[in-house]
C-alpha atoms as a PDB file:
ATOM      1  CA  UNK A   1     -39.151  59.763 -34.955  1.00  0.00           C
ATOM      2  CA  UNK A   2     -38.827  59.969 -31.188  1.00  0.00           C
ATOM      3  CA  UNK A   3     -35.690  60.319 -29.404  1.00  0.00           C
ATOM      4  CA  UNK A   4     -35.253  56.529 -28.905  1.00  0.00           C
ATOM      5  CA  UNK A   5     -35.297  55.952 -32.182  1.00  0.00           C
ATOM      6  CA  UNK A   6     -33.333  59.124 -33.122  1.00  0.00           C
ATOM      7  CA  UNK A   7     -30.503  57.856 -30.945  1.00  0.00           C
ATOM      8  CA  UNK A   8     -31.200  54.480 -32.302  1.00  0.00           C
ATOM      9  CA  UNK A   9     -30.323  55.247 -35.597  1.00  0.00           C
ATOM     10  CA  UNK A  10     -27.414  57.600 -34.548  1.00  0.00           C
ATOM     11  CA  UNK A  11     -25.766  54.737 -33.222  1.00  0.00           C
ATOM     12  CA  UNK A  12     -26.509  52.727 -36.182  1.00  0.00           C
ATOM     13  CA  UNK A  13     -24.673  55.203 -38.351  1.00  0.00           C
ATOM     14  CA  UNK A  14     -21.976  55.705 -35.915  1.00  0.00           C
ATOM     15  CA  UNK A  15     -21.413  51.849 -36.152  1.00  0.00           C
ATOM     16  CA  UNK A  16     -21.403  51.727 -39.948  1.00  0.00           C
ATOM     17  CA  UNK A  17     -19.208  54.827 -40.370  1.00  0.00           C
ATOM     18  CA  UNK A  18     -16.831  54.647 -37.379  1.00  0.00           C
ATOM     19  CA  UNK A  19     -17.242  58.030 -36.500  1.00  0.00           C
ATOM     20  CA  UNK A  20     -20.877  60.120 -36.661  1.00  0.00           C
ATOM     21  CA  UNK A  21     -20.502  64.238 -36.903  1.00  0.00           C
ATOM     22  CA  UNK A  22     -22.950  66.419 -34.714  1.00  0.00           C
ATOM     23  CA  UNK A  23     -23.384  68.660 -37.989  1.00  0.00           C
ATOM     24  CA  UNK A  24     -24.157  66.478 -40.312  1.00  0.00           C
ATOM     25  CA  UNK A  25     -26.464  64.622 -37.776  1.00  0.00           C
ATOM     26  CA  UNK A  26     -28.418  67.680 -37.017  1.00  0.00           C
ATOM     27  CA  UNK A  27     -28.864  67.783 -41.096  1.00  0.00           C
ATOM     28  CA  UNK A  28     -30.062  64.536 -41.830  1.00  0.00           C
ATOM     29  CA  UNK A  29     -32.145  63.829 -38.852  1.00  0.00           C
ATOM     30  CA  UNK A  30     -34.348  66.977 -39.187  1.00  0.00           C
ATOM     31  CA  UNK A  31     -32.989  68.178 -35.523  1.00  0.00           C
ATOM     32  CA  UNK A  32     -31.073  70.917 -33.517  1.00  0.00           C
ATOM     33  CA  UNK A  33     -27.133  70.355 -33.090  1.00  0.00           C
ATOM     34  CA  UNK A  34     -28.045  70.791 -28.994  1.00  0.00           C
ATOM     35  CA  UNK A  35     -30.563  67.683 -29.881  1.00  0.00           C
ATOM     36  CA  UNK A  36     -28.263  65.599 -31.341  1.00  0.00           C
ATOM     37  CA  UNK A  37     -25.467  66.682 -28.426  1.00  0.00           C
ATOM     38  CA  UNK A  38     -28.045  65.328 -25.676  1.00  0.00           C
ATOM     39  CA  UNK A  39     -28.239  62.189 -27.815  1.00  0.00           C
ATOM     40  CA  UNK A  40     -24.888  61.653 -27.901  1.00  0.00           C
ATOM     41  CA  UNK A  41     -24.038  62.677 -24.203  1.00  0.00           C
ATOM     42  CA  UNK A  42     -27.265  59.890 -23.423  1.00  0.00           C
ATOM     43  CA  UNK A  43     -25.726  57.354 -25.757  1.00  0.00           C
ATOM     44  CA  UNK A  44     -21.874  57.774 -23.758  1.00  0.00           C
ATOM     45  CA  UNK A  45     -24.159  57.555 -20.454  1.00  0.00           C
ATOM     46  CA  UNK A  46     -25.240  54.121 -21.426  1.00  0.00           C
ATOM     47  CA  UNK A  47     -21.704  52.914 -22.542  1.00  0.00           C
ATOM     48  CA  UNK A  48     -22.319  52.782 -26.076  1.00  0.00           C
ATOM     49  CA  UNK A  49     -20.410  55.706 -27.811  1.00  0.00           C
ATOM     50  CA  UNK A  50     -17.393  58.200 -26.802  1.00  0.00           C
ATOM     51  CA  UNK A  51     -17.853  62.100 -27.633  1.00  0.00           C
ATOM     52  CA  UNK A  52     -15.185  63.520 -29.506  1.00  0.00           C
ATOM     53  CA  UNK A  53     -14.867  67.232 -30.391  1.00  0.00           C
ATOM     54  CA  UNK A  54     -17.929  67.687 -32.690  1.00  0.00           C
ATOM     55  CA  UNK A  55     -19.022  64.347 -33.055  1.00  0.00           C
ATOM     56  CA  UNK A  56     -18.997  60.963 -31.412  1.00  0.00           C
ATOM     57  CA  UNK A  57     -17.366  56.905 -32.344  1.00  0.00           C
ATOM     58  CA  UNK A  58     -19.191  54.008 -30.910  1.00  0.00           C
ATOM     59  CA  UNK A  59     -17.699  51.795 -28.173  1.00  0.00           C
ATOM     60  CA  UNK A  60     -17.183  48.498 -29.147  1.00  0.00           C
ATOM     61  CA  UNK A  61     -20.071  46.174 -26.841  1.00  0.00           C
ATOM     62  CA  UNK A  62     -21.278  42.418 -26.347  1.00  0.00           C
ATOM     63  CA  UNK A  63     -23.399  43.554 -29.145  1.00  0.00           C
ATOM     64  CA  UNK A  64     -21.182  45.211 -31.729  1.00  0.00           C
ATOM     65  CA  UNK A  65     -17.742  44.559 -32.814  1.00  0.00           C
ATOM     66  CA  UNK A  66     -15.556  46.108 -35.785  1.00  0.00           C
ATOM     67  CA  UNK A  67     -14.273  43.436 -37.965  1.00  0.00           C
ATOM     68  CA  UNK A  68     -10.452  43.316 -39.072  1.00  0.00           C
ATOM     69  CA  UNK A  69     -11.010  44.671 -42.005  1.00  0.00           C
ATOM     70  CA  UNK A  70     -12.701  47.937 -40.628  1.00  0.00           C
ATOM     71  CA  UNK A  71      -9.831  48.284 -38.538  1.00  0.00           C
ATOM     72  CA  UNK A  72      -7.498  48.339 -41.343  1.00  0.00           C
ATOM     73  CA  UNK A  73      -9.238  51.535 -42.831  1.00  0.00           C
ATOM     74  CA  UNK A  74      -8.996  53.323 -39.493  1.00  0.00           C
ATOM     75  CA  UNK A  75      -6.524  55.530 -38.136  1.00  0.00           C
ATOM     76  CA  UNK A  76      -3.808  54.119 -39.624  1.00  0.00           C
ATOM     77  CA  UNK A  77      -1.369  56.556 -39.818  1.00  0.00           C
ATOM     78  CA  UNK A  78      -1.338  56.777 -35.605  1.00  0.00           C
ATOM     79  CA  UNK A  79      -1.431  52.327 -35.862  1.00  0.00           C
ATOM     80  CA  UNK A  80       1.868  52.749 -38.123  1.00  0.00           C
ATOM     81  CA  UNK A  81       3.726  55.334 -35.690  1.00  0.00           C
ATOM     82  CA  UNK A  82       2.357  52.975 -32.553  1.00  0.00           C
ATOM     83  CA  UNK A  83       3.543  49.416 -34.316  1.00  0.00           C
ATOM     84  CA  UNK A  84       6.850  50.872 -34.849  1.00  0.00           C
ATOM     85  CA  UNK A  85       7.150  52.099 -31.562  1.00  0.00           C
ATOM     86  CA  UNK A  86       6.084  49.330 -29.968  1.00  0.00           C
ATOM     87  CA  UNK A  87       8.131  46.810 -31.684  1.00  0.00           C
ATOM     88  CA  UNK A  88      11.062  48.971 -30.691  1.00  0.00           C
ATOM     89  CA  UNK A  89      10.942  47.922 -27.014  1.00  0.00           C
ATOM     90  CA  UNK A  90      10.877  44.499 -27.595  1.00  0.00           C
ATOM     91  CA  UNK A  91      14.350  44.006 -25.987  1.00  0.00           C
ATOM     92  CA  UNK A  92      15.814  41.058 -25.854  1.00  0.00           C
ATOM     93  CA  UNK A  93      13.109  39.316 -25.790  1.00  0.00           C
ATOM     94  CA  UNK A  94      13.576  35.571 -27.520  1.00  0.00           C
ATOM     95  CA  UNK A  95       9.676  34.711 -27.218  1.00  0.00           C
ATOM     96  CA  UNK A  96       7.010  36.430 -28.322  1.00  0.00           C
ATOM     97  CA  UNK A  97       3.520  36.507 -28.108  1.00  0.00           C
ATOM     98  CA  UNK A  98       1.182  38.672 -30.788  1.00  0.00           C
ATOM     99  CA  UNK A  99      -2.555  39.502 -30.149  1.00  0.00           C
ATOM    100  CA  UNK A 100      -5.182  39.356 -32.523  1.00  0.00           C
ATOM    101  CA  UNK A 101      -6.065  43.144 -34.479  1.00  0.00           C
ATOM    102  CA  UNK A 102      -4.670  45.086 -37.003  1.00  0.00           C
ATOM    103  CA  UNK A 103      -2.231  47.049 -34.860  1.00  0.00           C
ATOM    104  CA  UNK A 104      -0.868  44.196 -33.413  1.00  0.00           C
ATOM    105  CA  UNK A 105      -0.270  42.536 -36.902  1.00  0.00           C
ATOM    106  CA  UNK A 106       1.703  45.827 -37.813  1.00  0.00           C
ATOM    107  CA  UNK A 107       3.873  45.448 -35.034  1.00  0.00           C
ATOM    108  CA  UNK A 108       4.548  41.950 -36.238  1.00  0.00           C
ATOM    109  CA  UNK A 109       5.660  43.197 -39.498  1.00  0.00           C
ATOM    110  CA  UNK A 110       7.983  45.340 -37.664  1.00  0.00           C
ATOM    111  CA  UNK A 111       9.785  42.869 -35.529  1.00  0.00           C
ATOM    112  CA  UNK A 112      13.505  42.382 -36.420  1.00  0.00           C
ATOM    113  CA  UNK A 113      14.207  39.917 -39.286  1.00  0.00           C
ATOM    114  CA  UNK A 114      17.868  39.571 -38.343  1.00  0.00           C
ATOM    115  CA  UNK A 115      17.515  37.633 -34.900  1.00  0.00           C
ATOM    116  CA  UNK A 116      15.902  34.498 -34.155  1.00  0.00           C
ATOM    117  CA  UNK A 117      12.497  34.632 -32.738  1.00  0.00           C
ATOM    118  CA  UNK A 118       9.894  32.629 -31.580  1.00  0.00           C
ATOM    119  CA  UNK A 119       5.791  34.198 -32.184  1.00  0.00           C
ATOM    120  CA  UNK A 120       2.380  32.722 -30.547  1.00  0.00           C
ATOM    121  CA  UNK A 121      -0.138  34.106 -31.979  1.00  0.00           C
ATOM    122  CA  UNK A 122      -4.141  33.357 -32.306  1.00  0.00           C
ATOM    123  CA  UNK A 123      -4.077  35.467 -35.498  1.00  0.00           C
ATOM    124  CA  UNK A 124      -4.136  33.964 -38.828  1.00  0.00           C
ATOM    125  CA  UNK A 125      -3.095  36.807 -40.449  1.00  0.00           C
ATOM    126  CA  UNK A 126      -0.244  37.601 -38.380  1.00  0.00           C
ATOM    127  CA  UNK A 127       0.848  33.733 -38.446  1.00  0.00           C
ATOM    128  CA  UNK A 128       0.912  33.855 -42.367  1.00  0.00           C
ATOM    129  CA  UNK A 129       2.608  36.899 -42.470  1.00  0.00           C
ATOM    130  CA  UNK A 130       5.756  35.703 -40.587  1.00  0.00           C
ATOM    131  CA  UNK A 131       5.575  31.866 -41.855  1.00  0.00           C
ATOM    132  CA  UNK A 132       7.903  33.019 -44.415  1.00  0.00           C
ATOM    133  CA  UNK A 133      10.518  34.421 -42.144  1.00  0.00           C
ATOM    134  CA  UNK A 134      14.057  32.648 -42.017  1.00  0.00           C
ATOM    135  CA  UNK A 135      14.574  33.640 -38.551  1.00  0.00           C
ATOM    136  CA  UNK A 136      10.843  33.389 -37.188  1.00  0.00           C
ATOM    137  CA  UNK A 137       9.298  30.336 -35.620  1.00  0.00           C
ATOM    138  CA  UNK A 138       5.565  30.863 -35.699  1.00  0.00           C
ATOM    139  CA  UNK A 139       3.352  28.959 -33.213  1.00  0.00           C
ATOM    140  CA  UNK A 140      -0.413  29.333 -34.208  1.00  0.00           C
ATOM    141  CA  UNK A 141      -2.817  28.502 -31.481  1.00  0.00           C
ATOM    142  CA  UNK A 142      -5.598  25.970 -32.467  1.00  0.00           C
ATOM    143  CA  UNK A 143      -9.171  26.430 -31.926  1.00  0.00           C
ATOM    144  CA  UNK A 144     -12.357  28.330 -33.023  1.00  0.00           C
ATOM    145  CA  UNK A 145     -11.146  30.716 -35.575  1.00  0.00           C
ATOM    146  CA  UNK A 146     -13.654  33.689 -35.294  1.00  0.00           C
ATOM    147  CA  UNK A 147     -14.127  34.853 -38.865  1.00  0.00           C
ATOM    148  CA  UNK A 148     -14.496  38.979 -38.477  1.00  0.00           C
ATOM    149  CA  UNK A 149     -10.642  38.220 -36.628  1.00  0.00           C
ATOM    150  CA  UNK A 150      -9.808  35.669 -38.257  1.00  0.00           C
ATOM    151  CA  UNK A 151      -8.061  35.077 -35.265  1.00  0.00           C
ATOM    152  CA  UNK A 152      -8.785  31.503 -32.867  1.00  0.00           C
ATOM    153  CA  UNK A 153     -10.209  31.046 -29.558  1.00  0.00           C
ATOM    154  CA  UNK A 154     -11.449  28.916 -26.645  1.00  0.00           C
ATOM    155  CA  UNK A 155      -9.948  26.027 -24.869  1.00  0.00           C
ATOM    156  CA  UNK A 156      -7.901  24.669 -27.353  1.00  0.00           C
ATOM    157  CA  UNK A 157      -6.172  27.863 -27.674  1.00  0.00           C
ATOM    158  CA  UNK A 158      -5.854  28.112 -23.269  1.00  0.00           C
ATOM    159  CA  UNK A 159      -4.564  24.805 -23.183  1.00  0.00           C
ATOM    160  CA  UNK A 160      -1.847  25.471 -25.482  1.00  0.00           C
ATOM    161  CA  UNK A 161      -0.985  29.073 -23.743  1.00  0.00           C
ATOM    162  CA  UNK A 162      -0.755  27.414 -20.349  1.00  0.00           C
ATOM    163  CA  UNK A 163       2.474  25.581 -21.413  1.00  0.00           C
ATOM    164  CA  UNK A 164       4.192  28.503 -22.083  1.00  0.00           C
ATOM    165  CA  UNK A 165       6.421  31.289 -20.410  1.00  0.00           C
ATOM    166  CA  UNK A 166       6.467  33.565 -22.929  1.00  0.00           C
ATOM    167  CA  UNK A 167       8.950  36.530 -22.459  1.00  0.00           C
ATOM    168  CA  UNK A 168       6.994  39.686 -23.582  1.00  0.00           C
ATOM    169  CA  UNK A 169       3.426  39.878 -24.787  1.00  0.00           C
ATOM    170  CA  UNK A 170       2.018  42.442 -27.755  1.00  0.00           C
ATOM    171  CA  UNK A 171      -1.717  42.885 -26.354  1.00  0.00           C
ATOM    172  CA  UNK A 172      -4.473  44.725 -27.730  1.00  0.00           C
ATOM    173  CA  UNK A 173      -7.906  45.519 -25.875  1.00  0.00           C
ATOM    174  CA  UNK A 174     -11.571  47.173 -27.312  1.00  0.00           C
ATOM    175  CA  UNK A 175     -11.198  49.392 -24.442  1.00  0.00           C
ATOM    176  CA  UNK A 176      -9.085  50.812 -21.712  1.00  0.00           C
ATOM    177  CA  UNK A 177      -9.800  52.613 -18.706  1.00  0.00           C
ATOM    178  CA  UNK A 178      -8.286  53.294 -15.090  1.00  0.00           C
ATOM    179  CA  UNK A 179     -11.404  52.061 -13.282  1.00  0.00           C
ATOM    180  CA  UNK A 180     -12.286  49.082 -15.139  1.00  0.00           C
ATOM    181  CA  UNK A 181      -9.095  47.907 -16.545  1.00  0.00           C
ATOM    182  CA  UNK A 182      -8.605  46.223 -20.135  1.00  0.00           C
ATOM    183  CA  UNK A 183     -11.652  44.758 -22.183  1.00  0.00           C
ATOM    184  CA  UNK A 184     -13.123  42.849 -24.955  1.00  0.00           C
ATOM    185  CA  UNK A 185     -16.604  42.625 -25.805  1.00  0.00           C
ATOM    186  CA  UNK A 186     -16.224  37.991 -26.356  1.00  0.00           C
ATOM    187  CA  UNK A 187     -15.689  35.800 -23.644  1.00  0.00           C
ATOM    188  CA  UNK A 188     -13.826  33.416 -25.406  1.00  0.00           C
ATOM    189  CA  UNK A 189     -11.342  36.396 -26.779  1.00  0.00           C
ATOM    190  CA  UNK A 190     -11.060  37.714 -23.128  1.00  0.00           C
ATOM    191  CA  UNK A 191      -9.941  34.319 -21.808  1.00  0.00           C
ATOM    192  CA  UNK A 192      -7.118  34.227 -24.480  1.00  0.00           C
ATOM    193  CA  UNK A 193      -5.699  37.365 -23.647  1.00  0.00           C
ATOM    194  CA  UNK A 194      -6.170  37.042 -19.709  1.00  0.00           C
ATOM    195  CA  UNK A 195      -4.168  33.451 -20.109  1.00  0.00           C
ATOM    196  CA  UNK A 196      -1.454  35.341 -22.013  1.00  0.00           C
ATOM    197  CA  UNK A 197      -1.571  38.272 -19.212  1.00  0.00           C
ATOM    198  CA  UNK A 198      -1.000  34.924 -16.882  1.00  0.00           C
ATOM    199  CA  UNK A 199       1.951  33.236 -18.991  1.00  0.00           C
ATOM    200  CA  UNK A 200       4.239  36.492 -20.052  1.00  0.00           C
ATOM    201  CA  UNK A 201       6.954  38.187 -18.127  1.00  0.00           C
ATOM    202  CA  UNK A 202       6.622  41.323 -19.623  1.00  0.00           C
ATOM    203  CA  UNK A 203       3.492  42.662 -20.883  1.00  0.00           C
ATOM    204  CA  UNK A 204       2.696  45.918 -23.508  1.00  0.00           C
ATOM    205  CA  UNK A 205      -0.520  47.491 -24.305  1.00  0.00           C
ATOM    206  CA  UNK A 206      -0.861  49.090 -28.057  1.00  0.00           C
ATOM    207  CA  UNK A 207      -3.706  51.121 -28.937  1.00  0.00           C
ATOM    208  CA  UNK A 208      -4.856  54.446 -30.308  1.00  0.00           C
ATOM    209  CA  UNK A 209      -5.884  56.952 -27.975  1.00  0.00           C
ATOM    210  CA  UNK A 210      -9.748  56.479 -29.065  1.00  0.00           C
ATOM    211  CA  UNK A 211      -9.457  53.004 -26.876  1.00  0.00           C
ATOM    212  CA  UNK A 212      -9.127  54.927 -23.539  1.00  0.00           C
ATOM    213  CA  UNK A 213     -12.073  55.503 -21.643  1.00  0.00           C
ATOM    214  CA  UNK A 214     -13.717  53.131 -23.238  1.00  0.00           C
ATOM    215  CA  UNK A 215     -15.275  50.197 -21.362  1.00  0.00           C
ATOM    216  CA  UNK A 216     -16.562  46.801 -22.874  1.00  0.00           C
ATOM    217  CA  UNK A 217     -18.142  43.862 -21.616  1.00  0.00           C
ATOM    218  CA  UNK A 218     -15.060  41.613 -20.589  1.00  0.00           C
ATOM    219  CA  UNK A 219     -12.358  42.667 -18.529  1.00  0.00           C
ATOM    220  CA  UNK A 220      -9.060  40.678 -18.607  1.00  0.00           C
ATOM    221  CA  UNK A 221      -6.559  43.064 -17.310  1.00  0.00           C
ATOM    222  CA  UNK A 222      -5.650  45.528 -14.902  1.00  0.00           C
ATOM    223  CA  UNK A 223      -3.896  48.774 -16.044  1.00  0.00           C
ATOM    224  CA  UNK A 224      -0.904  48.116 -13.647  1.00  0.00           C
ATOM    225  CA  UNK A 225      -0.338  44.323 -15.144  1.00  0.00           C
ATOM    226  CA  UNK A 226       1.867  46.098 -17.851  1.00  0.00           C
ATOM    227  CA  UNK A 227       5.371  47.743 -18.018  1.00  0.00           C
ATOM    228  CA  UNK A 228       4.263  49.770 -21.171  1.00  0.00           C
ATOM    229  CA  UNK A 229       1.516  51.487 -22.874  1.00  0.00           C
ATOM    230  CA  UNK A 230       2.111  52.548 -26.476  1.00  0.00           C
ATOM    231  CA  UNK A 231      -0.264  54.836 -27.878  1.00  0.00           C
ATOM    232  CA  UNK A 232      -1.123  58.367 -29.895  1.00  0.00           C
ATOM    233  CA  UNK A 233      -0.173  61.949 -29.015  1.00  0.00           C
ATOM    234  CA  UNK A 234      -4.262  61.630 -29.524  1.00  0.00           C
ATOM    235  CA  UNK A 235      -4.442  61.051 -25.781  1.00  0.00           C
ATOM    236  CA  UNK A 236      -4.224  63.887 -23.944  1.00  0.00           C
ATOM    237  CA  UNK A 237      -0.705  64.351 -21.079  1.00  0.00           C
ATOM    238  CA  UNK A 238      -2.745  65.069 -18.660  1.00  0.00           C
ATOM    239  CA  UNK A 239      -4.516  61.661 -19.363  1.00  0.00           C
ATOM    240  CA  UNK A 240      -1.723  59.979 -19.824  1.00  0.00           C
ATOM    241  CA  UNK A 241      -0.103  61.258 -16.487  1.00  0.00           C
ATOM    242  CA  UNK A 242      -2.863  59.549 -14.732  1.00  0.00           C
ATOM    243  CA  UNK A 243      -2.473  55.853 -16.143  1.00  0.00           C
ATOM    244  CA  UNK A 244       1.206  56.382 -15.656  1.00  0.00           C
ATOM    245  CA  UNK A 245       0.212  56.519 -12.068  1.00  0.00           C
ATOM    246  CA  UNK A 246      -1.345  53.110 -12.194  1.00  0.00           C
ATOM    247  CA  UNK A 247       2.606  51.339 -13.071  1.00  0.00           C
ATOM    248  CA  UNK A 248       3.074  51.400 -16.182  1.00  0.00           C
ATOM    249  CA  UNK A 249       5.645  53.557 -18.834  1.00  0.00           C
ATOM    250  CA  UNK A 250       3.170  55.930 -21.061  1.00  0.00           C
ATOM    251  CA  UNK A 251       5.135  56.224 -24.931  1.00  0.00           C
ATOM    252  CA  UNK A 252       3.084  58.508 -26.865  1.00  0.00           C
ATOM    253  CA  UNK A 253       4.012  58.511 -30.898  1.00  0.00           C
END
């Protein structure tokens, strides 16, 4: 096996897993841990993974994406603390808009029962979720519904958003960073959350702190577009200092 085909296959596993270990790498690939590091340093070079301590996840591209249901089997202990947080600054907000993903569905769940609301959301899940709700008006945009989402898309979807003013926006994004701003590795999902950036008043990014640094292939966003970012105690102050420079509040749960 050369080394484009070693790092081929390390990205293959890192994709299936979520997460690859430099260790265990070294031990099934028949190769030195400082092998596998230059690999993996190669690999976050070219935009496709981020090095951790000890291992490596991949960065979600215009060629891979995690599915919802992969996302609900990671890191959801830091998703929980984030929805909750999140959900607390919603203010008195009256309409509400919900982005597609599994942290942004938990931060539906948390939304107060006891006041009326109004939610737009492209999300299935989230929309049948809340139907029930006595005090919840759910608007589901119409379009495309991407299946690994289940959430809908393109101009359907636009078209409906641009009759809005929505009063504060829930958004999620593949990746985060100060240079390139928010992104999403589908067109048609980054035109849906860059019409929402358009149509809200007040606009707050939820992620875990694996999201920042990370770049993918549509940007919708800038950093300094929102009031808040809500994240994990995963991201580092120091890190977090420096977005706060860009605008926005830095909550770290």
């Amino acid at each position: 096996m050369d080394a484009e085909e070693r790092r081929r296959e390390i990205l293959d596993k890192a994709r299936r897993a979520g997460v690859v270990d430099v260790g265990k790498l070294a031990a099934d690939l028949g190769v030195s841990k400082e092998t596998v590091r230059r690999d993996l340093r190669v690999l976050e070079q070219h935009g496709l993974v981020r090095r951790t301590h000890g291992g490596a996840y991949p960065v979600e591209s215009a060629g891979f994406e995690t599915t919802l249901a992969f996302r609900t089997t990671m890191h959801v202990p830091e998703k929980s603390r984030i929805a909750t947080a999140a959900a607390d600054l919603l203010g008195d907000a009256e309409t509400v808009f919900i982005d597609e993903g599994f942290t942004p569905q938990l931060i539906a769940e948390s939304l107060p029962r006891d006041r009326p609301l109004t939610v737009i959301t492209a999300s299935l899940t989230t929309a049948t979720g809340l139907a029930t709700r006595d005090n919840t008006t759910v608007l589901l945009l119409g379009g495309r519904v991407r299946g690994g989402t289940m959430a809908t898309v393109d101009h359907w979807a636009t078209h409906m958003l641009s009759g809005f003013v929505i009063d504060l926006a829930f958004i999620g994004a593949n990746g985060i960073s100060r240079q390139y701003g928010l992104t999403t590795p589908d067109p048609a999902v980054s035109e849906i959350k860059a019409q929402v950036v358009r149509v809200s008043r007040r606009k707050i990014f939820s992620g875990v702190h694996t999201k920042f640094g990370a770049v993918s292939f549509c940007r919708f966003a800038d950093v300094s577009d929102f009031e808040t970012i809500v994240t994990d105690t995963g991201l580092p102050l120091t890190e977090a200092h420096r977005y706060s420079l860009l605008g926005p509040q830095i909550v770290r749960v």
